[in-house]
C-alpha atoms as a PDB file:
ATOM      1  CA  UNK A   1     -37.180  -0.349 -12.810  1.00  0.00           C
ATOM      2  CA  UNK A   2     -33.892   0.763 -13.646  1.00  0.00           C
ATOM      3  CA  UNK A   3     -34.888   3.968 -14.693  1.00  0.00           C
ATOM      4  CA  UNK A   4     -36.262   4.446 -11.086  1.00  0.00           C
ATOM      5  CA  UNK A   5     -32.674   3.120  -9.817  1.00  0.00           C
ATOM      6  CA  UNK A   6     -30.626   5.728 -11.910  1.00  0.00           C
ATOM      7  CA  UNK A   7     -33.071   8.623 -10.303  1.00  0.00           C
ATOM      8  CA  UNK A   8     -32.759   7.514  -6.950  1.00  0.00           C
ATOM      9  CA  UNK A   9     -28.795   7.421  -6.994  1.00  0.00           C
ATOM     10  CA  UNK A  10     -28.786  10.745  -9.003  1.00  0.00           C
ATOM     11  CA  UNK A  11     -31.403  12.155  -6.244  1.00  0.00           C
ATOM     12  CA  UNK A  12     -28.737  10.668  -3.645  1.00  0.00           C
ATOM     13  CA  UNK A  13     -25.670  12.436  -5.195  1.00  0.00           C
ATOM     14  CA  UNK A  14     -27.235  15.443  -5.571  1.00  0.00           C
ATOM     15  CA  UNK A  15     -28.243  15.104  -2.066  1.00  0.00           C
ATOM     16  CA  UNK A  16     -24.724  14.132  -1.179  1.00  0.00           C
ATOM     17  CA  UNK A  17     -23.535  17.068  -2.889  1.00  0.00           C
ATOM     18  CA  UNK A  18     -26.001  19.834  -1.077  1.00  0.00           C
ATOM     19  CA  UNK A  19     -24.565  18.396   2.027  1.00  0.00           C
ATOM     20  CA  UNK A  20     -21.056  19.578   1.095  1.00  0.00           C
ATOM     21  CA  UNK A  21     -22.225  23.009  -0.247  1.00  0.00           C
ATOM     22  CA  UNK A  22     -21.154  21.540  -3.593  1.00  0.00           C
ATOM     23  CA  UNK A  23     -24.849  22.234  -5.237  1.00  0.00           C
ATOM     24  CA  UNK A  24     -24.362  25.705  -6.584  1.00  0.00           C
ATOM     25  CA  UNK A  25     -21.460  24.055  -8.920  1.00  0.00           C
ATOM     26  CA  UNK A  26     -24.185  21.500  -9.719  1.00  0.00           C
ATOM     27  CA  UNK A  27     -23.548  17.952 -11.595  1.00  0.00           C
ATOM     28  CA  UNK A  28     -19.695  19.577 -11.874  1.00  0.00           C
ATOM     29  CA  UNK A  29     -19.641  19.360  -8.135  1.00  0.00           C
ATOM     30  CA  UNK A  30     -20.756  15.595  -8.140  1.00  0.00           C
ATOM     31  CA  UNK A  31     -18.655  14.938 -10.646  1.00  0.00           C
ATOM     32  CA  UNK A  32     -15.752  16.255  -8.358  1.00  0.00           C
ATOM     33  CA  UNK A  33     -16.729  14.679  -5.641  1.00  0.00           C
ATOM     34  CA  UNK A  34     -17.107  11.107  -7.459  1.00  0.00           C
ATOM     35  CA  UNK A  35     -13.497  11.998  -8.622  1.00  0.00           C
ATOM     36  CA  UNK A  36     -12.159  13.018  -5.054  1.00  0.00           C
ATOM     37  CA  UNK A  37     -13.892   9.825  -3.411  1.00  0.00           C
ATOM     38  CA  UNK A  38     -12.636   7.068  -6.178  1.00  0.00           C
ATOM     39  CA  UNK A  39      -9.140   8.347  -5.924  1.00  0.00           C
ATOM     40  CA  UNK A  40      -9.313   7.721  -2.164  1.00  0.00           C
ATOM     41  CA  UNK A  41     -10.470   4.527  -2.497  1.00  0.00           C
ATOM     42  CA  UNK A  42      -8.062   3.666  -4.805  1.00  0.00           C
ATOM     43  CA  UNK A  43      -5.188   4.843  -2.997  1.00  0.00           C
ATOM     44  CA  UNK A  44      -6.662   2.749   0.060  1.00  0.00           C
ATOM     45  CA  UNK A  45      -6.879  -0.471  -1.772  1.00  0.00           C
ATOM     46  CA  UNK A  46      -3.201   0.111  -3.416  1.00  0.00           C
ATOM     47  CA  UNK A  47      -1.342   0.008   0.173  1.00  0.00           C
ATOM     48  CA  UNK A  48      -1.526  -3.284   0.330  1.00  0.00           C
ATOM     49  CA  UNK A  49      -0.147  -4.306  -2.779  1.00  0.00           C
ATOM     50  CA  UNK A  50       2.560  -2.107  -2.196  1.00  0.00           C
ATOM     51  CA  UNK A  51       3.863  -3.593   0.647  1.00  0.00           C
ATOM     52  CA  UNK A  52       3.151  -6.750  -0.785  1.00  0.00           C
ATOM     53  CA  UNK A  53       5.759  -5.862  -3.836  1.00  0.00           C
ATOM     54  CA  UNK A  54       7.991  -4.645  -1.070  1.00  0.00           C
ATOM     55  CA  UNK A  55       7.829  -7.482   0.801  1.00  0.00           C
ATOM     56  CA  UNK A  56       8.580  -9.450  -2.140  1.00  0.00           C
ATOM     57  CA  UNK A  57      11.404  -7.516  -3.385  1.00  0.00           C
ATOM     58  CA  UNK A  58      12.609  -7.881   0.689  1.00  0.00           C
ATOM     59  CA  UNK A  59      12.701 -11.494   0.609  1.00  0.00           C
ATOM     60  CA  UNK A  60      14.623 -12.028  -2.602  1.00  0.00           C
ATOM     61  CA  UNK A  61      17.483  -8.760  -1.174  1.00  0.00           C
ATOM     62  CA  UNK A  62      17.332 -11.459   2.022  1.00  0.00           C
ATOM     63  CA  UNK A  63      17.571 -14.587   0.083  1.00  0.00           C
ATOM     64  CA  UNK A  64      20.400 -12.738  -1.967  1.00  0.00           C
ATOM     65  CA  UNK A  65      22.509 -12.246   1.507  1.00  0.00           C
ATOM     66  CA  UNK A  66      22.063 -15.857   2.581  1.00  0.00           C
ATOM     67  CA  UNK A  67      23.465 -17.345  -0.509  1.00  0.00           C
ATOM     68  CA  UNK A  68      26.403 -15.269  -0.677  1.00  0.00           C
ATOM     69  CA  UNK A  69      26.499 -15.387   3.301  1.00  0.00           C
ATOM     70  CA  UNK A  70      26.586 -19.022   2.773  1.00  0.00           C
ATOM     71  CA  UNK A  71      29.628 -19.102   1.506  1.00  0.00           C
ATOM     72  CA  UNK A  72      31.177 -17.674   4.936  1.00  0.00           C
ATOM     73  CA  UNK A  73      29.469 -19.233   7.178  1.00  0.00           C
ATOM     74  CA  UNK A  74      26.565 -16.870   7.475  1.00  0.00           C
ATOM     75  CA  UNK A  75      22.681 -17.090   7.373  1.00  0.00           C
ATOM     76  CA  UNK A  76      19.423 -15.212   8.933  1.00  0.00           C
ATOM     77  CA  UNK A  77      15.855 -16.756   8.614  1.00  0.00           C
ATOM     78  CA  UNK A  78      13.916 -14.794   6.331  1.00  0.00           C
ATOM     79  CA  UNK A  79      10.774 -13.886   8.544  1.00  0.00           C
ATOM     80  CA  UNK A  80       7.516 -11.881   7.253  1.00  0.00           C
ATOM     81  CA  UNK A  81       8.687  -8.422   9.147  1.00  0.00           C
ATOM     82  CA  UNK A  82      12.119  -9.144   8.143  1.00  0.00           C
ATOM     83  CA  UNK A  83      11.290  -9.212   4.255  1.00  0.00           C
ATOM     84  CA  UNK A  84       9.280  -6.049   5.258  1.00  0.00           C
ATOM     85  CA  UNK A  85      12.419  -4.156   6.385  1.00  0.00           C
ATOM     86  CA  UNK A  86      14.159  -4.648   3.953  1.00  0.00           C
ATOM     87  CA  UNK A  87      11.747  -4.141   1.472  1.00  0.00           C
ATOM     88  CA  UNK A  88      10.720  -0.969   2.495  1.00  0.00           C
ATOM     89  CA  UNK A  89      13.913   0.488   3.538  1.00  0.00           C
ATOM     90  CA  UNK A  90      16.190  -1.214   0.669  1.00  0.00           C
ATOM     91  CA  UNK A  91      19.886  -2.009   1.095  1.00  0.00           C
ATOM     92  CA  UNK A  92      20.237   0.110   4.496  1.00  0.00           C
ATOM     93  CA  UNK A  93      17.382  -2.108   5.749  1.00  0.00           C
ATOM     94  CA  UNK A  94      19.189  -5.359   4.767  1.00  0.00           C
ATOM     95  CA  UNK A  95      22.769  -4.003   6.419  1.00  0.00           C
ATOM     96  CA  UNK A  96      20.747  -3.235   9.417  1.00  0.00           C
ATOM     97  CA  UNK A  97      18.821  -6.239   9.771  1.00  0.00           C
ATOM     98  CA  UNK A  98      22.756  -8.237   9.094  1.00  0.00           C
ATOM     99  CA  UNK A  99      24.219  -5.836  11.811  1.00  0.00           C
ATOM    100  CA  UNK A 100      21.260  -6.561  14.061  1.00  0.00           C
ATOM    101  CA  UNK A 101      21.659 -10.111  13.844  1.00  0.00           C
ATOM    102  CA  UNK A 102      25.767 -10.496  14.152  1.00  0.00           C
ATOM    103  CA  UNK A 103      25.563  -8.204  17.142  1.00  0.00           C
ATOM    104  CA  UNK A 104      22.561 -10.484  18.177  1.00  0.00           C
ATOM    105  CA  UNK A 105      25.027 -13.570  18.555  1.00  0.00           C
ATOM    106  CA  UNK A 106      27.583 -12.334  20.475  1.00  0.00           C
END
């Protein structure tokens, strides 16, 4: 039974691979092509961890500015897109999410 499995998905990539005019290369060609497929999928599932980590990172830059801001007078409400901002675009994003919301005030 498994024997009969491992022929049918070697049968499939070498299908797979005649499709793509990758059969004259032969099991180097499905090899390539596994490579070239797993590194897309990886780099698909690794967005959104990224932007998890940034919006992590985001939050704490935020949290950082309402404690000292506290001490003035100041504080924003750290929202989901906010931590975003500033997560992604670092200390720029954080001075232009505070000059957003002082200008938003007045």
């Amino acid at each position: 039974m498994a024997e009969k499995v491992l022929h049918d998905a070697l049968a499939f990539t070498d299908e797979l691979a005649a499709g793509t005019g990758l059969d004259s290369l032969g099991s180097v060609g499905c090899l390539l092509l596994g490579v070239v497929l797993l590194y897309a999928v990886l780099k698909l599932f690794s967005l959104p961890f990224k932007l998890l980590c940034n919006g992590i990172v985001g939050a704490v830059m935020l949290w950082l500015m309402n404690f000292v801001g506290g001490f003035v007078g100041f504080g924003m409400e750290i929202t989901f897109t906010r931590a975003l901002i500033a997560g992604f675009f670092g200390i720029p994003g954080v001075l232009a999410l505070l000059l957003f919301e002082i200008y938003s005030r007045f």
